[in-house]
Protein backbone atom coordinates (compact mmCIF):
# COMPACT_ATOMS: atom_id res chain seq x y z
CA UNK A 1 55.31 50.41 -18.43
CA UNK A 2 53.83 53.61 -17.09
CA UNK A 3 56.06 56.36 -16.43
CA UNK A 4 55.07 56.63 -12.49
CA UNK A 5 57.07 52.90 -12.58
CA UNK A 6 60.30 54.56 -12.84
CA UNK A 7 62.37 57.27 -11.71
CA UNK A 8 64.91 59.03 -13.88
CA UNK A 9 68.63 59.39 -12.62
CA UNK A 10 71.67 61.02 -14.03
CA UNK A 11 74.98 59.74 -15.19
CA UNK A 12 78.22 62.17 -15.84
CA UNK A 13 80.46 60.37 -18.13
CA UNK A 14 83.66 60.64 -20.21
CA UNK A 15 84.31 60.23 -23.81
CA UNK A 16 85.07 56.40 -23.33
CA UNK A 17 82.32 55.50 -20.75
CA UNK A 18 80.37 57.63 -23.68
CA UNK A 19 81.35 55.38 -26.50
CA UNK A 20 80.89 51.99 -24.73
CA UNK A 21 77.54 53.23 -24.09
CA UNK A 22 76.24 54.29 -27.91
CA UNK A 23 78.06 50.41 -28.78
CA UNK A 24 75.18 49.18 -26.82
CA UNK A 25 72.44 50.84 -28.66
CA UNK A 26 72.37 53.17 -25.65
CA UNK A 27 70.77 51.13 -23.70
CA UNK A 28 73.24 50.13 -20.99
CA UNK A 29 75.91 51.10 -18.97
CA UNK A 30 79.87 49.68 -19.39
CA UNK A 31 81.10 47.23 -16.83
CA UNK A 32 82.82 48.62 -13.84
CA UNK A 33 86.64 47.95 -14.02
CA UNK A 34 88.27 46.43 -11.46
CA UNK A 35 89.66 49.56 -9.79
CA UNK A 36 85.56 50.67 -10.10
CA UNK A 37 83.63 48.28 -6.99
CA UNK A 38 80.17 50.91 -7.98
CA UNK A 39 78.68 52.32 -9.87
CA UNK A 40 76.75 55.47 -8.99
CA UNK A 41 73.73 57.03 -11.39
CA UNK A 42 73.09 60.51 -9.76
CA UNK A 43 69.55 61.76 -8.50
CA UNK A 44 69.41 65.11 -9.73
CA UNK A 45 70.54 66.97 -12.91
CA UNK A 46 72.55 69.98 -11.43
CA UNK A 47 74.76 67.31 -9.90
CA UNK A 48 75.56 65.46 -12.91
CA UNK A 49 76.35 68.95 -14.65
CA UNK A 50 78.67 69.50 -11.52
CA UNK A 51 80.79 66.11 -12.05
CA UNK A 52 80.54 66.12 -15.89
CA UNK A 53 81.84 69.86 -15.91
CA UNK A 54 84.03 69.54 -13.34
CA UNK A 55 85.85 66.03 -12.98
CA UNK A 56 85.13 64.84 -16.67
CA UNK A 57 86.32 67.44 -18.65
CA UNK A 58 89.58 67.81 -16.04
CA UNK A 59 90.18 64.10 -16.44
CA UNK A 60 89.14 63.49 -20.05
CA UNK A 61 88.66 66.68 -22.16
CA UNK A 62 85.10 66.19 -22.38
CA UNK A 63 82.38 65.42 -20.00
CA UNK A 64 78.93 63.95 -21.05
CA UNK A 65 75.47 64.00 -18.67
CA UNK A 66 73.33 60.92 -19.47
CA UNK A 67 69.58 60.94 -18.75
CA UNK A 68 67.66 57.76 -17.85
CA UNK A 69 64.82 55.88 -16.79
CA UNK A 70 64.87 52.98 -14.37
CA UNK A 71 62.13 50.78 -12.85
CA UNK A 72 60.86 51.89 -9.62
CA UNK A 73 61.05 48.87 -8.26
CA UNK A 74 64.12 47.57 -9.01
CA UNK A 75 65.79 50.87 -7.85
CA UNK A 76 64.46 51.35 -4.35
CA UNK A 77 66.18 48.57 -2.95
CA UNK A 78 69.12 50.94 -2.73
CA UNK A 79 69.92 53.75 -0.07
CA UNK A 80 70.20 57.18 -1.56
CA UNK A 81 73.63 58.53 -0.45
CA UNK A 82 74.50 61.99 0.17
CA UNK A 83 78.25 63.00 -0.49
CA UNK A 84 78.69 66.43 0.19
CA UNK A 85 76.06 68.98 -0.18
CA UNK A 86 72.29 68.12 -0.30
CA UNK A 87 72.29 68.33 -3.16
CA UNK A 88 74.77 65.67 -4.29
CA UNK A 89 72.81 62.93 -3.71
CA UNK A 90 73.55 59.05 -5.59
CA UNK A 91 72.67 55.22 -5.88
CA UNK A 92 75.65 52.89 -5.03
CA UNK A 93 75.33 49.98 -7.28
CA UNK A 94 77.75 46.93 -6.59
CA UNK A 95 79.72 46.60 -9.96
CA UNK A 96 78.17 42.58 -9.61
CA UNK A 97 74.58 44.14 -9.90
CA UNK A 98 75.36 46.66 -12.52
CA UNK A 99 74.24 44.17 -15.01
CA UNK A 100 70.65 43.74 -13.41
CA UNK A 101 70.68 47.51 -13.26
CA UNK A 102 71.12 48.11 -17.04
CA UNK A 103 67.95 45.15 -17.33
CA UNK A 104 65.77 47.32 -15.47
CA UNK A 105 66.36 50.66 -17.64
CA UNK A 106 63.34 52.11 -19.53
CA UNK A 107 63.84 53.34 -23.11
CA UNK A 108 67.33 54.62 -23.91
CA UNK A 109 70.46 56.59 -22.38
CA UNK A 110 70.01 60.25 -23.26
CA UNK A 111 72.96 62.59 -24.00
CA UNK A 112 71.99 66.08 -22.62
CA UNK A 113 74.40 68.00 -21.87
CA UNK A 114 78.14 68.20 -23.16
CA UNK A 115 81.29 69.92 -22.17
CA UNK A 116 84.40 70.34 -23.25
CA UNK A 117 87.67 72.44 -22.39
């Protein structure tokens, strides 16, 4: 697959979501719990850093941002929503689809940035 087939997005996880994800190889995402209806990859870096220093290390003691390739085509089916500034921009991915999702990522999950209290 050529690399103009995909787009990367972001993911800011804990040290759990973090785990679940090298048990797969790191090559897919956990399943959404039930109190979790989506699950939201973020467009840009900066944002992930926000969430993952912000919420993840607050919540967790640690905060992970994830890097990651996804088919184009797959991807653009969903509206890119903006939830505060313009730069906070994400995907909102049905926890039922989150499987397909993790079938149409390229390569691996990339740990590249880490934080911690």
């Amino acid at each position: 697959m050529n690399v103009n087939d995909t787009i990367t997005l972001f993911r800011p996880v804990g040290p759990k979501e973090l785990e679940l994800i090298r048990a797969s190889g790191n090559l897919a995402f956990p399943p959404r719990l039930p109190e979790q209806p989506i699950f939201y990859p973020v467009l840009n870096e900066e944002y992930a850093v926000e969430i993952a220093r912000e919420w993840n290390v607050k919540a967790s003691g640690a905060g992970y941002v994830t890097r990651f390739r996804v088919c184009k085509d797959f991807v653009t089916k969903y509206q890119v929503q903006t939830v505060g500034n313009s730069t906070h921009q994400e995907l909102w991915i049905p926890s039922e689809e989150l499987s397909a999702f993790n079938e149409n990522i390229v390569g691996e999950i990339e740990v590249i940035a880490e934080f911690r209290k």
